[in-house]
N, C-alpha and C. Protein backbone atom coordinates (compact mmCIF):
# COMPACT_ATOMS: atom_id res chain seq x y z
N UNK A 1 2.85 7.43 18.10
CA UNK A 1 2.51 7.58 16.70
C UNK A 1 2.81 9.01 16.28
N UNK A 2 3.51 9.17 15.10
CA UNK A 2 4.09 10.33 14.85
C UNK A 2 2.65 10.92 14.08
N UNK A 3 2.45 12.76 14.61
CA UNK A 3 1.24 13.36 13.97
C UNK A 3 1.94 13.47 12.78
N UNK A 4 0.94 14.17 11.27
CA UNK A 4 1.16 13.95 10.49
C UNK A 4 0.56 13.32 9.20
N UNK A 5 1.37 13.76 7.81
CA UNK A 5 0.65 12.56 6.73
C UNK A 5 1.01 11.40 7.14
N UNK A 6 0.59 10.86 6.18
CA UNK A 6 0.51 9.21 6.45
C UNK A 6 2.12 9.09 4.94
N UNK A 7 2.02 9.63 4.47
CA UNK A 7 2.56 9.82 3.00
C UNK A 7 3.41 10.80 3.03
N UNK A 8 5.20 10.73 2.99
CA UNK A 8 5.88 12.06 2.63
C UNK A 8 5.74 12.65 1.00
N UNK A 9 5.87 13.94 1.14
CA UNK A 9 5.71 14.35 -0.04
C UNK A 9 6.65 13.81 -1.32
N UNK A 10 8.10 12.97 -0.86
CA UNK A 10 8.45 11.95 -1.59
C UNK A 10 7.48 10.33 -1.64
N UNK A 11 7.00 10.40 -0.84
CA UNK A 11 6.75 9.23 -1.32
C UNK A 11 5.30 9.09 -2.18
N UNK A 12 4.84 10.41 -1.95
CA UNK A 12 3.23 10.56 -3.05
C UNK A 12 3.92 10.84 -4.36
N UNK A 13 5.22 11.50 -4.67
CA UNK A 13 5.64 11.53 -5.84
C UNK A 13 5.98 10.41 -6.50
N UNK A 14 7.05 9.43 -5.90
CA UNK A 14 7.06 8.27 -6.25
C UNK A 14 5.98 7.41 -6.31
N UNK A 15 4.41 7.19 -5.81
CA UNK A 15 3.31 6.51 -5.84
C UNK A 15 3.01 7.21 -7.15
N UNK A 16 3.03 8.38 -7.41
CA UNK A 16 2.01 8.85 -8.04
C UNK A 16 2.88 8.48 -10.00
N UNK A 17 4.50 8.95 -10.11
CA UNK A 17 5.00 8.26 -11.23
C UNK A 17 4.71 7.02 -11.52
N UNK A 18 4.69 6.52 -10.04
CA UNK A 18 4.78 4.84 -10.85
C UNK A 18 3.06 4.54 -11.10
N UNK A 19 1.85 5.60 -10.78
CA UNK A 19 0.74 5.15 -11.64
C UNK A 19 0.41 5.89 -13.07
N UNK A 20 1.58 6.63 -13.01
CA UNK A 20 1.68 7.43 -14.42
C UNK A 20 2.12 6.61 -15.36
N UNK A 21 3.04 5.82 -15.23
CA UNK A 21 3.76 4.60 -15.86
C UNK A 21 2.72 3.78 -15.70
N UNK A 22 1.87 3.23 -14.78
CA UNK A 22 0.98 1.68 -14.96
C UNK A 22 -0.02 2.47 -15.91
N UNK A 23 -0.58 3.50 -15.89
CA UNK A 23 -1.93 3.92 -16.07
C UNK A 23 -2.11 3.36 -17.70
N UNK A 24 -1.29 3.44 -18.76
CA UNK A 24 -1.29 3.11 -19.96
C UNK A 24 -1.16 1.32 -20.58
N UNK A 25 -0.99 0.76 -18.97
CA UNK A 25 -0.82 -0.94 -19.59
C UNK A 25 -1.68 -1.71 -18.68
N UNK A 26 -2.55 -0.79 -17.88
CA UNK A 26 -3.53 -1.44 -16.48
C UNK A 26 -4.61 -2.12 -17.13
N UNK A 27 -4.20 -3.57 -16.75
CA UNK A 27 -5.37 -4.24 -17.09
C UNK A 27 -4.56 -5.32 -18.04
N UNK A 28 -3.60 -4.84 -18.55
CA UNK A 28 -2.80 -5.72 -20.02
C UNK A 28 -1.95 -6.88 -19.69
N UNK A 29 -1.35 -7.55 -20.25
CA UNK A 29 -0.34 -8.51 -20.01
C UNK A 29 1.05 -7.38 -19.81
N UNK A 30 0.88 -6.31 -19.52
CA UNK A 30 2.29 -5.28 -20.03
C UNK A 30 2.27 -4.67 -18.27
N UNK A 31 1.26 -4.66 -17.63
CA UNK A 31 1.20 -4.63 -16.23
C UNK A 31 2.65 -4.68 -15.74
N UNK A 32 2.99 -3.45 -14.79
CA UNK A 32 3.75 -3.44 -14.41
C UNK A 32 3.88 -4.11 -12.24
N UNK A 33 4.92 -4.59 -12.23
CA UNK A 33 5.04 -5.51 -10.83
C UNK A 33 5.47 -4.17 -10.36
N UNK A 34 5.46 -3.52 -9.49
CA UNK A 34 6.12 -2.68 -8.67
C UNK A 34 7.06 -2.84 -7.53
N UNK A 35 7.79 -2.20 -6.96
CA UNK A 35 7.77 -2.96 -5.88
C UNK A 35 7.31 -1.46 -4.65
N UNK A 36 6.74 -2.21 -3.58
CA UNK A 36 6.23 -1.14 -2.54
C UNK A 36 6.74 -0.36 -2.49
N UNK A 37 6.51 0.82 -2.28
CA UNK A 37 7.21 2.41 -1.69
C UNK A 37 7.03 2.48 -0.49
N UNK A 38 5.83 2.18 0.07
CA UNK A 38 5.67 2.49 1.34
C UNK A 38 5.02 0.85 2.48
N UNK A 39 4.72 0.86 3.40
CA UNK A 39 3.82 -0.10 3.97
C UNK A 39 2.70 0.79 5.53
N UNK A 40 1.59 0.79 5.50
CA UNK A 40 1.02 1.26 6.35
C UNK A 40 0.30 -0.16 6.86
N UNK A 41 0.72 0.52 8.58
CA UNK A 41 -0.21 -0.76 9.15
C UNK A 41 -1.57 -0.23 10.41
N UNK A 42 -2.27 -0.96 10.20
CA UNK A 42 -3.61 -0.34 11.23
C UNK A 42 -3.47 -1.54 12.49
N UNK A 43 -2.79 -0.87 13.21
CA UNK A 43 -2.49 -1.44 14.18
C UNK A 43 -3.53 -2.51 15.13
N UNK A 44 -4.85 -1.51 15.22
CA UNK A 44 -5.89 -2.20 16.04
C UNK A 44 -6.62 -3.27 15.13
N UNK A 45 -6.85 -3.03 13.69
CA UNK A 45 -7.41 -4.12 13.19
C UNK A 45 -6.72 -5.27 12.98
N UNK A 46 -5.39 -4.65 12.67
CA UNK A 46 -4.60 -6.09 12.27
C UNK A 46 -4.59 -6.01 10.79
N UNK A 47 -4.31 -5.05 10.19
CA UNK A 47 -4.56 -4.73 8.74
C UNK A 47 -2.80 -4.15 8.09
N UNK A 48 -2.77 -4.26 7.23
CA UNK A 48 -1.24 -3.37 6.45
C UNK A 48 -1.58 -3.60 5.25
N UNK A 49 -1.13 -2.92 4.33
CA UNK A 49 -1.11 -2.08 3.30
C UNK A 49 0.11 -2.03 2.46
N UNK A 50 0.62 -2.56 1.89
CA UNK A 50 2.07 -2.46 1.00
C UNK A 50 1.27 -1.63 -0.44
N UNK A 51 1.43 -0.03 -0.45
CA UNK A 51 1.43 0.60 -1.57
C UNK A 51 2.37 0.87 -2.77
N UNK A 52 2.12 0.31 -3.78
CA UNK A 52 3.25 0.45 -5.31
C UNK A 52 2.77 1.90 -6.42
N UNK A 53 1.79 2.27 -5.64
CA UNK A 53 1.73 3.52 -7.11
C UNK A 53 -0.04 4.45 -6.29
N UNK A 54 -0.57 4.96 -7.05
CA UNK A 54 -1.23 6.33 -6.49
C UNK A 54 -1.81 6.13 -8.28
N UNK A 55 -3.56 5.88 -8.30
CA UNK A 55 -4.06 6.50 -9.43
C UNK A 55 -3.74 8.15 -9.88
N UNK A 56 -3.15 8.03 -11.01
CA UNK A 56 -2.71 9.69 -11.80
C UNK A 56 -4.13 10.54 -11.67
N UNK A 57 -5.21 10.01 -11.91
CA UNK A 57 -6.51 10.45 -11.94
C UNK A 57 -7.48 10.98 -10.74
N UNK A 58 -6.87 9.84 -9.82
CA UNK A 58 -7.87 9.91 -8.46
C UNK A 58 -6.42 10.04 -7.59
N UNK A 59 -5.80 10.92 -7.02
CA UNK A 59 -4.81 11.70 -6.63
C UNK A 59 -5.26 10.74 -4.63
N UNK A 60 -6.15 9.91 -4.57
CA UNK A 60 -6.27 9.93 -2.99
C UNK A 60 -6.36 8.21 -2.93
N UNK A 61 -6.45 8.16 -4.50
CA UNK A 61 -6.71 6.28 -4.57
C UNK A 61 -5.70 5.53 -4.92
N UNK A 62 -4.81 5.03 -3.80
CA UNK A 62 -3.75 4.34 -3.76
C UNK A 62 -3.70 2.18 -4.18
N UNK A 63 -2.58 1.79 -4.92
CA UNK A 63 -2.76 0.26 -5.21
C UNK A 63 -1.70 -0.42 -4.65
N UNK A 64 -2.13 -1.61 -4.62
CA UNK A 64 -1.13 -2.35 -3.12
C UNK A 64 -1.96 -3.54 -3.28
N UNK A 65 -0.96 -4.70 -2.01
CA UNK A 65 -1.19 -5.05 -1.66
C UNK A 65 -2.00 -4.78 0.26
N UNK A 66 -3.12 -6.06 0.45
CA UNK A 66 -3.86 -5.75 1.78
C UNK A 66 -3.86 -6.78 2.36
N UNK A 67 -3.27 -7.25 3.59
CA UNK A 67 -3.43 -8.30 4.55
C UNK A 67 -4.22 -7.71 5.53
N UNK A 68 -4.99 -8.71 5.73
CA UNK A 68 -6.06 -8.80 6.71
C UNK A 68 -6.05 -9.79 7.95
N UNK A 69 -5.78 -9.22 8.91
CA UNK A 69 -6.18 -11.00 10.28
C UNK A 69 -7.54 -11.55 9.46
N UNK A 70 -7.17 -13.33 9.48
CA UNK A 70 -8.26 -13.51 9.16
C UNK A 70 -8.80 -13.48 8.00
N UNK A 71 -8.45 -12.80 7.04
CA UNK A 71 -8.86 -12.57 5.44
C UNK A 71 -7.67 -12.99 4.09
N UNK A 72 -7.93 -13.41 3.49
CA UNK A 72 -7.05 -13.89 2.50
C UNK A 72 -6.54 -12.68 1.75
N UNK A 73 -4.96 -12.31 1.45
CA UNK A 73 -4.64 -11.19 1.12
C UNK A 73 -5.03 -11.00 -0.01
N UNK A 74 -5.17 -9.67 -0.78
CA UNK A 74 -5.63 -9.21 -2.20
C UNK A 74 -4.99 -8.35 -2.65
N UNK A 75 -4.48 -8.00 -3.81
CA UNK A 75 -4.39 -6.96 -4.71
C UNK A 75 -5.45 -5.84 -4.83
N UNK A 76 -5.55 -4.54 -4.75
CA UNK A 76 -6.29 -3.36 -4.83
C UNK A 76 -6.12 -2.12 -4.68
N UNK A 77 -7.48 -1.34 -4.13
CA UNK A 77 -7.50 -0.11 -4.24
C UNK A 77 -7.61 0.54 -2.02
N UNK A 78 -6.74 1.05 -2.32
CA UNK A 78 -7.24 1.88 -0.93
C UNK A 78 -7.55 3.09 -0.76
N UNK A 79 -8.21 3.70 0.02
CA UNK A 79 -8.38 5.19 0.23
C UNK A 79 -7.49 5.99 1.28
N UNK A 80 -6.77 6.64 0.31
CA UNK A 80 -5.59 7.31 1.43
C UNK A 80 -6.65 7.99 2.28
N UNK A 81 -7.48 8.99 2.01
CA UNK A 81 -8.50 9.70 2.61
C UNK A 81 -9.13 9.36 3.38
N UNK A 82 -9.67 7.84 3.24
CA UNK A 82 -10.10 7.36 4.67
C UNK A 82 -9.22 6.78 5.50
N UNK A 83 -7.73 6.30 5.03
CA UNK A 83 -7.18 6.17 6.26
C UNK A 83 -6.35 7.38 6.92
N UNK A 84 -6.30 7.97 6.47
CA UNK A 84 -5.79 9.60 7.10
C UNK A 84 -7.00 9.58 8.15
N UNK A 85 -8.74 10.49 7.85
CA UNK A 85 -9.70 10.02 8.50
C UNK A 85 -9.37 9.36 10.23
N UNK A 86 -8.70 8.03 9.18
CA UNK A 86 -9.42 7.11 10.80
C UNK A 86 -8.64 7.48 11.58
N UNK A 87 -7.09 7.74 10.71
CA UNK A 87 -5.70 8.32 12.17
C UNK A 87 -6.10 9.89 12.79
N UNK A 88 -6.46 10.25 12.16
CA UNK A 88 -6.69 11.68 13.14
C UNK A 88 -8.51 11.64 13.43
N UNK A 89 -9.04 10.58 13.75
CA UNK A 89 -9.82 9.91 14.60
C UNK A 89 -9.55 9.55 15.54
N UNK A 90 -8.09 9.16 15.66
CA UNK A 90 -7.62 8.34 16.56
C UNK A 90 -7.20 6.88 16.63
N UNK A 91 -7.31 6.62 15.58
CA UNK A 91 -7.26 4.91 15.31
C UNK A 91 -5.48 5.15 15.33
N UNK A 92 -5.00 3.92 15.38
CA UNK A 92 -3.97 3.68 15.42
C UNK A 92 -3.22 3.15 14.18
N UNK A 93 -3.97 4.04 12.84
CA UNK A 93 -2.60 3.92 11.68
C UNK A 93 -1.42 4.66 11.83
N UNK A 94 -0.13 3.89 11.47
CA UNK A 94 0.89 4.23 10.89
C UNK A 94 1.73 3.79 9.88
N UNK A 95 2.55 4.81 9.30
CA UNK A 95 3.34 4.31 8.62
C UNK A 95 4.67 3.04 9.22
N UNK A 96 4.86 2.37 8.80
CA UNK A 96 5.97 0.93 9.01
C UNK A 96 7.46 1.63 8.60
N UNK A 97 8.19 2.66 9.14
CA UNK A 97 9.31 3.30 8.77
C UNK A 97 10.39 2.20 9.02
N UNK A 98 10.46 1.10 9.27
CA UNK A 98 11.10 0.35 8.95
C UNK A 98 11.06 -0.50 8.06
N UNK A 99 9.96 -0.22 7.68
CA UNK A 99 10.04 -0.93 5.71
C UNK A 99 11.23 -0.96 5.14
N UNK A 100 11.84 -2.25 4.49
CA UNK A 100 12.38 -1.78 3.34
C UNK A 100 11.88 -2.92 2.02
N UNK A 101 12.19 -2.76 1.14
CA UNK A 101 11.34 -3.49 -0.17
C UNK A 101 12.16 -4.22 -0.47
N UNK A 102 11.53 -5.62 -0.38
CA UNK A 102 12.93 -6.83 -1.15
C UNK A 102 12.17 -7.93 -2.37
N UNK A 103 11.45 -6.69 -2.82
CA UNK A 103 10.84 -7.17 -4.11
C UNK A 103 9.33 -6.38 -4.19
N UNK A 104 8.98 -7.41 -5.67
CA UNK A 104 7.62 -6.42 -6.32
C UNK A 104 6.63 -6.65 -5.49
N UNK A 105 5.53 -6.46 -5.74
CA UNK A 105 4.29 -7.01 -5.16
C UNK A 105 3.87 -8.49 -5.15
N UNK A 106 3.78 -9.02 -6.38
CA UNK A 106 3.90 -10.38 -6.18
C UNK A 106 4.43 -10.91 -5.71
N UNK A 107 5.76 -10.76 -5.44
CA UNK A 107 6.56 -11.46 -4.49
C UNK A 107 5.90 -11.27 -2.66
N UNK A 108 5.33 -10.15 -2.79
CA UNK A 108 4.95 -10.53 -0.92
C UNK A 108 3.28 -11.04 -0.91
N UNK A 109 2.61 -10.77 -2.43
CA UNK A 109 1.28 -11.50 -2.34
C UNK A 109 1.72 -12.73 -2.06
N UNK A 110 2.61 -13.75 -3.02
CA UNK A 110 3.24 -15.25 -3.11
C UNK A 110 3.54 -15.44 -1.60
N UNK A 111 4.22 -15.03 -0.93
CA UNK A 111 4.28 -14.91 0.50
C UNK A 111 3.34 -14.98 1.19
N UNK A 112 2.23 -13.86 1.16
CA UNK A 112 1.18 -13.76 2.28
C UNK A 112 0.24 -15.35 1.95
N UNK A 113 0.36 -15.37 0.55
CA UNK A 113 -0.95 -16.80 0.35
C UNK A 113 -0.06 -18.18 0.98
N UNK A 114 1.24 -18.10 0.77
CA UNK A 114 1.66 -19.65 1.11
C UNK A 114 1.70 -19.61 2.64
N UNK A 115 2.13 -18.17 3.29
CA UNK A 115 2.07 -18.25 4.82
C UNK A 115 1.30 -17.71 5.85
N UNK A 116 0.26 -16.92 5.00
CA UNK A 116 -0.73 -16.54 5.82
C UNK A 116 -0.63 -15.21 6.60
N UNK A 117 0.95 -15.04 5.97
CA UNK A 117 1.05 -13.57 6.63
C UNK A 117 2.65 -12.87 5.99
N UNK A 118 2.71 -11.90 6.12
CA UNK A 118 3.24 -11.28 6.04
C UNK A 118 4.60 -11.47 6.66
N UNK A 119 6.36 -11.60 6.46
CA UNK A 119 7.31 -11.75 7.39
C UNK A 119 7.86 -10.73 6.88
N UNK A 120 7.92 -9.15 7.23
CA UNK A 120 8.48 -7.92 7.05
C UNK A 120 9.66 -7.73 8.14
């Protein structure tokens, strides 16, 4: 596991425009689909993370999609801060540097609900 952010300083810029852009239609029919920038996965729980944008406001509160072993995936909020935290705890987050994005978010929520998981 590479030490380190979890987040290059490109890719908090790009999270953070594209919640500069949602921040004015969040909540609306004008909602923007993103598509991921990044994907973090927590290796020991069985958890990943597909992030599309970074609240403009709360600079540490990231939105995404969350698969869970076991849990039905959701749309939300994560805490970069606590998963930084758990990796230099020792837990076994990392970033998925073989990500690449072959669509918005809905397109891999539509995915995770019909198959139960994730095929990255």
């Amino acid at each position: 596991m590479k030490d380190g952010p979890l987040l290059s300083a490109f890719q908090c810029a790009s999270l953070k425009a594209n919640g500069r852009k949602q921040a004015p239609v969040k909540g609306t029919a004008h909602e923007i689909d993103f598509e991921p920038a990044v994907k973090i996965d927590d290796l020991e729980e069985g958890r990943s993370w597909l992030l599309s944008e970074i609240d403009p406001f709360v600079p540490h509160k990231a939105w995404g999609l969350c698969l869970a072993r076991g849990e039905e995936p959701y749309t939300g909020c994560v805490d970069i801060n606590d998963l930084e935290n758990l990796k230099r705890a020792g837990r076994a987050i990392a970033q998925d540097l073989r990500f690449i994005p072959q669509g918005p978010l809905s397109h891999y929520l539509a995915q995770a609900q019909a198959e139960g998981t994730l095929n990255l």
